[in-house]
PDB file of N, CA and C in Angstrom:
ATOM      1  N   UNK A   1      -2.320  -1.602 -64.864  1.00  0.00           N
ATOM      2  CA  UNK A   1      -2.684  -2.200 -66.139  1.00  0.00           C
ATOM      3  C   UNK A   1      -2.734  -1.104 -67.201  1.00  0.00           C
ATOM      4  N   UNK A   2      -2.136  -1.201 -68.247  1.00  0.00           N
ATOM      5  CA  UNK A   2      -1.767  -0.038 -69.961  1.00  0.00           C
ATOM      6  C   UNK A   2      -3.769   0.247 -69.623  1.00  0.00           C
ATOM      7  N   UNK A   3      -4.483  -0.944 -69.559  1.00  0.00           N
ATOM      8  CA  UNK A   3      -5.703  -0.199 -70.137  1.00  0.00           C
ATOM      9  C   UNK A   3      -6.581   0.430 -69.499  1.00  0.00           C
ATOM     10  N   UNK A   4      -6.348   0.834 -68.447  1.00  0.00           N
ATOM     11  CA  UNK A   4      -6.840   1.437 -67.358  1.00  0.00           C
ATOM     12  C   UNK A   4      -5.930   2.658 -67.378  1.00  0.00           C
ATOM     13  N   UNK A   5      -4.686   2.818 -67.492  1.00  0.00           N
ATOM     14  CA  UNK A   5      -3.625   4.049 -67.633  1.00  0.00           C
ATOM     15  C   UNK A   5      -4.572   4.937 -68.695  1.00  0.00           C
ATOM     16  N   UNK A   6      -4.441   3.900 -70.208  1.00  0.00           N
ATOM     17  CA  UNK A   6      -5.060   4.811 -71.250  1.00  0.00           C
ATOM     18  C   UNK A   6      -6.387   5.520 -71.135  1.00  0.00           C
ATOM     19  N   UNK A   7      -7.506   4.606 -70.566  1.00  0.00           N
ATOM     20  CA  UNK A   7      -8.607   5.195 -70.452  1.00  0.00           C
ATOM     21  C   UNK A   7      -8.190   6.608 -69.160  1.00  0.00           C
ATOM     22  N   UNK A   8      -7.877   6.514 -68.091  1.00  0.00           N
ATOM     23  CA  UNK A   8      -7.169   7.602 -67.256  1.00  0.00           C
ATOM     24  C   UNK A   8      -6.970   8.957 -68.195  1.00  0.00           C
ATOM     25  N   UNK A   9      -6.695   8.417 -68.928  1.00  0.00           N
ATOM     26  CA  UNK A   9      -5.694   9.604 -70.066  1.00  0.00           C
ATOM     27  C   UNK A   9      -6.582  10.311 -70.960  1.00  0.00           C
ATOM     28  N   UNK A  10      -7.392   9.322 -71.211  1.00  0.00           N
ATOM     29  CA  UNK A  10      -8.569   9.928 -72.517  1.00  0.00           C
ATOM     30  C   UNK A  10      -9.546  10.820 -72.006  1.00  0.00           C
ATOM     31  N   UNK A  11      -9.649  10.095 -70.626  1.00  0.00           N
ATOM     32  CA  UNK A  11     -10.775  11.299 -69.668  1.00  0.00           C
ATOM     33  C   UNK A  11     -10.545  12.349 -69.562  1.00  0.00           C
ATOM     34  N   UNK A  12      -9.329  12.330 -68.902  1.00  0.00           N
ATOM     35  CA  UNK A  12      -8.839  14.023 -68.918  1.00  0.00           C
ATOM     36  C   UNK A  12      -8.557  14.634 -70.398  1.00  0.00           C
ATOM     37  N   UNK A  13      -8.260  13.811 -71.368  1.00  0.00           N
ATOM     38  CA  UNK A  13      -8.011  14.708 -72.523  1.00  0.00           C
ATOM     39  C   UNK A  13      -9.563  15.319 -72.937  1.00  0.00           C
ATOM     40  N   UNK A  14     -10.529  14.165 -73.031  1.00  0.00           N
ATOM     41  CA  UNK A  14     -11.897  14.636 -73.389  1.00  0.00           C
ATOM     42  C   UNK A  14     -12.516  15.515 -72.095  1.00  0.00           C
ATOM     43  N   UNK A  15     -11.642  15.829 -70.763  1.00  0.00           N
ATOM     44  CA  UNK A  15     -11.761  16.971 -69.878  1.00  0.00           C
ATOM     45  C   UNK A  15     -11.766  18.329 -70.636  1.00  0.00           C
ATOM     46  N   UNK A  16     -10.278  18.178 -70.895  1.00  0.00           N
ATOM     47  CA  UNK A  16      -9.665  18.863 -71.399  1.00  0.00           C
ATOM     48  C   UNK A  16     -10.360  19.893 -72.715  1.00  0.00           C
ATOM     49  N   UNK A  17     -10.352  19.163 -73.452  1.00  0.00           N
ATOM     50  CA  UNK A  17     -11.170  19.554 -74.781  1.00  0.00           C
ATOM     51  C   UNK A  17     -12.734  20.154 -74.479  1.00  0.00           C
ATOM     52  N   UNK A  18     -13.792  19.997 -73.465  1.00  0.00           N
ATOM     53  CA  UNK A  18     -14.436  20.224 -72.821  1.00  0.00           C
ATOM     54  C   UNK A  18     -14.646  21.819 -72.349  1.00  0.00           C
ATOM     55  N   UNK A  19     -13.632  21.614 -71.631  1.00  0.00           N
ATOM     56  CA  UNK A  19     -13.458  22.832 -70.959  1.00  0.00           C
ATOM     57  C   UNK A  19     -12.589  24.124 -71.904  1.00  0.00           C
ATOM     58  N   UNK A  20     -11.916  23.284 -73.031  1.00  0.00           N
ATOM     59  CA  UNK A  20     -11.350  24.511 -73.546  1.00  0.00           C
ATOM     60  C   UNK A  20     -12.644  25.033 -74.557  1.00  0.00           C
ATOM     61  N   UNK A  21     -13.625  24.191 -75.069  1.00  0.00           N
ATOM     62  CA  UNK A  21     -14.763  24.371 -75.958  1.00  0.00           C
ATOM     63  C   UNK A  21     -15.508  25.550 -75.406  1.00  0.00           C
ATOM     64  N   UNK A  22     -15.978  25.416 -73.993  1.00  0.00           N
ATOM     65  CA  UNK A  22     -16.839  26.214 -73.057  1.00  0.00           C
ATOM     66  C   UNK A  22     -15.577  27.402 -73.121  1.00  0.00           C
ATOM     67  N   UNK A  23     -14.522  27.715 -72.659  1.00  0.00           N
ATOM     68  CA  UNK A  23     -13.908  28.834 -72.684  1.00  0.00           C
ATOM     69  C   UNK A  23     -13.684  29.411 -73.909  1.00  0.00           C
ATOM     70  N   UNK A  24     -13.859  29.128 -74.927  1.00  0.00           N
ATOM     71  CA  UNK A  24     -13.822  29.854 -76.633  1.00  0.00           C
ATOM     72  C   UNK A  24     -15.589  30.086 -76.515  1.00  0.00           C
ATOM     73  N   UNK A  25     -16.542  29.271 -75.946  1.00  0.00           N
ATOM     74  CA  UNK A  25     -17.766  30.002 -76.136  1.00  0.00           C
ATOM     75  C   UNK A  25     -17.860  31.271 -75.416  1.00  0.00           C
ATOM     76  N   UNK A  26     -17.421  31.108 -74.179  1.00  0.00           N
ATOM     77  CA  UNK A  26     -17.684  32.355 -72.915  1.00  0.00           C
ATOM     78  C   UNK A  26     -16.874  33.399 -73.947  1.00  0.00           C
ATOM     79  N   UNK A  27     -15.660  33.261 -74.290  1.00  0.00           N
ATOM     80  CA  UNK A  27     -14.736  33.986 -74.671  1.00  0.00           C
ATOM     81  C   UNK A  27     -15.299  34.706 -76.176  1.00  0.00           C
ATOM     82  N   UNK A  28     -16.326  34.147 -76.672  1.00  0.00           N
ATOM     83  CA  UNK A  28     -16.970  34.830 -77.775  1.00  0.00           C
ATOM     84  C   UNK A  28     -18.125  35.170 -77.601  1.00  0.00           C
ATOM     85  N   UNK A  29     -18.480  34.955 -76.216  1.00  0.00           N
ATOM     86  CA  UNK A  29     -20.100  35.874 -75.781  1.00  0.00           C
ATOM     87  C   UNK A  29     -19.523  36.973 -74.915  1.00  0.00           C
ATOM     88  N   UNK A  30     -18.512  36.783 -74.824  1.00  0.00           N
ATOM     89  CA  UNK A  30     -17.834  38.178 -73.977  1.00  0.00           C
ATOM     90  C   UNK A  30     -17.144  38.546 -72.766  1.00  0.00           C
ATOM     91  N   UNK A  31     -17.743  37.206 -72.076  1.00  0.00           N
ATOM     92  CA  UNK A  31     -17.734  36.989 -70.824  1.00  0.00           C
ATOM     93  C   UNK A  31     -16.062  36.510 -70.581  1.00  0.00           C
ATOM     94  N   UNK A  32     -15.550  37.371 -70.362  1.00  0.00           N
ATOM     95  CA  UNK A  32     -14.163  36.938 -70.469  1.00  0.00           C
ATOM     96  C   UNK A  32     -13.625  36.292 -68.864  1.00  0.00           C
ATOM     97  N   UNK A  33     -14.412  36.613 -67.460  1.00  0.00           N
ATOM     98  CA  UNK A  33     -14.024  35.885 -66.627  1.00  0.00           C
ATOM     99  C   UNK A  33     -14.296  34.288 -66.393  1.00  0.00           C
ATOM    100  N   UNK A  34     -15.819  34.384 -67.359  1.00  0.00           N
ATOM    101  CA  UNK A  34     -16.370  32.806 -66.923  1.00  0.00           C
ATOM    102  C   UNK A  34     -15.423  32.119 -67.986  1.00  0.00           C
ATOM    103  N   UNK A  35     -14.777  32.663 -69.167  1.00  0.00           N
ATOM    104  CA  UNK A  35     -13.955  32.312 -70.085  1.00  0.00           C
ATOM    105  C   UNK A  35     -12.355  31.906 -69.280  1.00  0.00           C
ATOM    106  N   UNK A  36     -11.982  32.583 -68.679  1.00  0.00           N
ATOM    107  CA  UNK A  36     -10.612  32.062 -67.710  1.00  0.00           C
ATOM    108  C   UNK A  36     -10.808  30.920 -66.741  1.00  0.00           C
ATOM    109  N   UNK A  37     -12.034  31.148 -66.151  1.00  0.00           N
ATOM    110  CA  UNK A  37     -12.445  30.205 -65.389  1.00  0.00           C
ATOM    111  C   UNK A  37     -12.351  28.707 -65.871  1.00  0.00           C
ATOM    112  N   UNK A  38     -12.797  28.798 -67.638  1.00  0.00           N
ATOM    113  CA  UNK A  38     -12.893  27.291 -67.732  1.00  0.00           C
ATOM    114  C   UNK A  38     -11.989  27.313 -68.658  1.00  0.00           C
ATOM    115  N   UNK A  39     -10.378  28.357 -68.875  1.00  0.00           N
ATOM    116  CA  UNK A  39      -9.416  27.685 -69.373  1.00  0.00           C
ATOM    117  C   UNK A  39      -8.188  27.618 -68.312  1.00  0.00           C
ATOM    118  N   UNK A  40      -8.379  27.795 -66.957  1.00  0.00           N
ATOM    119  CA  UNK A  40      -7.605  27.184 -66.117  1.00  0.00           C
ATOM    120  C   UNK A  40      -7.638  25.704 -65.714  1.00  0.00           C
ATOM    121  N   UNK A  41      -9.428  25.597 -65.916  1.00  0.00           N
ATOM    122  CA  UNK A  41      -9.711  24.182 -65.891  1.00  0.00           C
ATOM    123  C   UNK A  41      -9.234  23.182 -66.690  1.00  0.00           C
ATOM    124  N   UNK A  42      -9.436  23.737 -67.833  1.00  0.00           N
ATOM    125  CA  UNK A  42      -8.844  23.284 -69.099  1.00  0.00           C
ATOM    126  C   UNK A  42      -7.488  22.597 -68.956  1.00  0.00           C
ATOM    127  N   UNK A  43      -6.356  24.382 -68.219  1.00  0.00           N
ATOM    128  CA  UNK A  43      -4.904  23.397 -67.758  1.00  0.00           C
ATOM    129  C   UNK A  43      -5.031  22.061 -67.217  1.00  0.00           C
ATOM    130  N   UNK A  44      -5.553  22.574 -65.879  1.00  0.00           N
ATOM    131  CA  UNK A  44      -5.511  21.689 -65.191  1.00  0.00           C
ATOM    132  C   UNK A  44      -5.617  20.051 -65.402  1.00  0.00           C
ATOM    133  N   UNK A  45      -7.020  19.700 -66.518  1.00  0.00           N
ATOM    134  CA  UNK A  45      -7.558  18.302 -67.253  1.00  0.00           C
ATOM    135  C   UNK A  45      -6.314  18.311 -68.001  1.00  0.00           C
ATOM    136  N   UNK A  46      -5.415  19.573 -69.110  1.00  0.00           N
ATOM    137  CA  UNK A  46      -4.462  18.969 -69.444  1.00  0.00           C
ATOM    138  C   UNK A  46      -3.397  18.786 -68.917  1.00  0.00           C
ATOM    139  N   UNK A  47      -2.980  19.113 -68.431  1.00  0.00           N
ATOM    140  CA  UNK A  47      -1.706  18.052 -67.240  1.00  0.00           C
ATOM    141  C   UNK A  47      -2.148  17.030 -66.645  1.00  0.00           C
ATOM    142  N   UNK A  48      -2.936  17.143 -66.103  1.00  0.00           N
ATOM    143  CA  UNK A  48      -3.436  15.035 -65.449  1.00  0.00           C
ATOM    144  C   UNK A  48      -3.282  14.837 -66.926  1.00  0.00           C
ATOM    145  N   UNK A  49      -3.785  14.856 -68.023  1.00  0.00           N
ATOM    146  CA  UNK A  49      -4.089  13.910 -69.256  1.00  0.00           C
ATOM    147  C   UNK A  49      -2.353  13.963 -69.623  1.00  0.00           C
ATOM    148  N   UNK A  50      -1.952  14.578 -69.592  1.00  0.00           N
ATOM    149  CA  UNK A  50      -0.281  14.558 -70.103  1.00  0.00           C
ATOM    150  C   UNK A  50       0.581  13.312 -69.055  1.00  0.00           C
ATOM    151  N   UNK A  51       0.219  13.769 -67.631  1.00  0.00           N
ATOM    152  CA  UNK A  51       1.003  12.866 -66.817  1.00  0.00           C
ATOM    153  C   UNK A  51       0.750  11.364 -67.269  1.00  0.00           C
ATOM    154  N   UNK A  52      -0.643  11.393 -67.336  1.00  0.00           N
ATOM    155  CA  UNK A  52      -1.833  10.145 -67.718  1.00  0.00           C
ATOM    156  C   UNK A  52      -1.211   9.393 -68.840  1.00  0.00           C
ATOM    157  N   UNK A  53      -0.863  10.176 -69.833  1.00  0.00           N
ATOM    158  CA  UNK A  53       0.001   9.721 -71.046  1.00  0.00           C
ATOM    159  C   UNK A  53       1.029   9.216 -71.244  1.00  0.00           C
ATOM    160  N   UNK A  54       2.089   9.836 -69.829  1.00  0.00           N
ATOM    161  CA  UNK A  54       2.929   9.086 -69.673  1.00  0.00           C
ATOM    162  C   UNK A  54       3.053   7.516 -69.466  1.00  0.00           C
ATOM    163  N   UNK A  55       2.001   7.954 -68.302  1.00  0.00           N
ATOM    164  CA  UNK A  55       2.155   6.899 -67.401  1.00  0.00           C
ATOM    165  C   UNK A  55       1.669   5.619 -68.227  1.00  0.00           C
ATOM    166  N   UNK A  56       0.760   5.772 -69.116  1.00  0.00           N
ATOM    167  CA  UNK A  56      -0.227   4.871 -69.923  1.00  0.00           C
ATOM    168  C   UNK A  56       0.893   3.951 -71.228  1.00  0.00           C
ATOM    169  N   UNK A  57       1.741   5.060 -71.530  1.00  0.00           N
ATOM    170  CA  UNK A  57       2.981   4.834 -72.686  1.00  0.00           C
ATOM    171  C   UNK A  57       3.923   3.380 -71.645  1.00  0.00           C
ATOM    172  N   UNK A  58       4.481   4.088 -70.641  1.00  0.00           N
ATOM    173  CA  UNK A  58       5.568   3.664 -69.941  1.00  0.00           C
ATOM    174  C   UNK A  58       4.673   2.079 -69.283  1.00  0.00           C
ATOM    175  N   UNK A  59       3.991   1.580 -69.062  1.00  0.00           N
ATOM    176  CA  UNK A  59       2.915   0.682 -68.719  1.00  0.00           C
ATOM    177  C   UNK A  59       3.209  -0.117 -70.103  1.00  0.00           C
ATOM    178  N   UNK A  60       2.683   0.461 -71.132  1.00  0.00           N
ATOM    179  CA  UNK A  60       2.807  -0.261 -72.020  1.00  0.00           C
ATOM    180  C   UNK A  60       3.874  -0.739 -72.911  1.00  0.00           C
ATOM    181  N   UNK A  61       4.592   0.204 -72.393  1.00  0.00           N
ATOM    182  CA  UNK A  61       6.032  -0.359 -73.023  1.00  0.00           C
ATOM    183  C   UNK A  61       6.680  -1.302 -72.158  1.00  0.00           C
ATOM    184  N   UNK A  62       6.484  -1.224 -70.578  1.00  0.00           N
ATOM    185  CA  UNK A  62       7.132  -2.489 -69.627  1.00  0.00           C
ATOM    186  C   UNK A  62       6.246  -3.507 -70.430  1.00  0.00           C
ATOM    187  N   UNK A  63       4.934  -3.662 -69.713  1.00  0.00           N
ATOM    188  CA  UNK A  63       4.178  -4.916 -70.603  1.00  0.00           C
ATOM    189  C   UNK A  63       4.854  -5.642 -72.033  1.00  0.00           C
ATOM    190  N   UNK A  64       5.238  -4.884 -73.149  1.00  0.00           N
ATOM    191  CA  UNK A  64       5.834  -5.218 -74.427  1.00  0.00           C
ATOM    192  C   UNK A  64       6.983  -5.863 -73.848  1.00  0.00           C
ATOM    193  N   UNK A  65       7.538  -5.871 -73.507  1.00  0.00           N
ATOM    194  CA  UNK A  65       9.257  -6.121 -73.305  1.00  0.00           C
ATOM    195  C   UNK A  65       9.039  -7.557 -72.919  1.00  0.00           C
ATOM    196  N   UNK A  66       9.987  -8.343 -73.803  1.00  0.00           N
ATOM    197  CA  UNK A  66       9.763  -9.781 -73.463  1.00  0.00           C
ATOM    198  C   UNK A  66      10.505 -10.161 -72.048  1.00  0.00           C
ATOM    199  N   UNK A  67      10.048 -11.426 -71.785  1.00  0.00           N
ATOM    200  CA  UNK A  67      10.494 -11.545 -70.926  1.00  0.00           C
ATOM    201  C   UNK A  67      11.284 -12.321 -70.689  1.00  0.00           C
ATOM    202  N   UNK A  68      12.612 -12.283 -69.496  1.00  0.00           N
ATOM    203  CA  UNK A  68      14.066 -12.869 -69.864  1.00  0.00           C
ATOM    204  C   UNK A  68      14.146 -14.277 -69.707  1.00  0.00           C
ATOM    205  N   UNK A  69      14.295 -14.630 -70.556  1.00  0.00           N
ATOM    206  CA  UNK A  69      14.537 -16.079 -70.409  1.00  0.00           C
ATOM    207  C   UNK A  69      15.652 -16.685 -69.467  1.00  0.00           C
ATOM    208  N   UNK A  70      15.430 -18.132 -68.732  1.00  0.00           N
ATOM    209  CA  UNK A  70      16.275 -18.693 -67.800  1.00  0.00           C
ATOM    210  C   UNK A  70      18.115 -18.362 -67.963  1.00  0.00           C
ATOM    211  N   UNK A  71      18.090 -17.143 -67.330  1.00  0.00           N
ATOM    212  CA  UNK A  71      19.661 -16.428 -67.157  1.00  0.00           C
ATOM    213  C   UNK A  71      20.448 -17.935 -65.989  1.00  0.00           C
ATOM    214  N   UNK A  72      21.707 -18.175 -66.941  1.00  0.00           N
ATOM    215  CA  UNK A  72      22.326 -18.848 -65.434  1.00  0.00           C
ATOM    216  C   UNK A  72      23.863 -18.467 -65.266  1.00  0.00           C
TER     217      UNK A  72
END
């Protein structure tokens, strides 16, 4: 279902955004390993959220597509 894809998608983006927030803090208190730490994480939430995006687009674009009327 598109609306279950999208929400999928938003999680990891608001992952995403999350974890890159915490790695610009570490990364300006100094701490530059706990700073890598949470921008690998960061990747990571953003690729599920990218795949997520796809998948959420392509869902919703089958759904749109009318449907074929009696072919004979």
């Amino acid at each position: 279902m598109p609306k279950d894809a999208h929400i999928s998608a938003a999680y990891h983006h608001e992952r995403a955004a999350k974890s890159h927030r915490a790695a610009a803090e570490q990364s300006n208190q100094g701490a530059h390993a706990a700073c890598e730490e949470h921008a690998q994480t960061a990747c990571g939430h953003s690729t599920k959220a990218d795949e997520a995006s796809k998948l959420a687009h392509q869902k919703s674009v089958e759904r749109a597509k009318p449907a074929p009327v009696g072919i004979k």
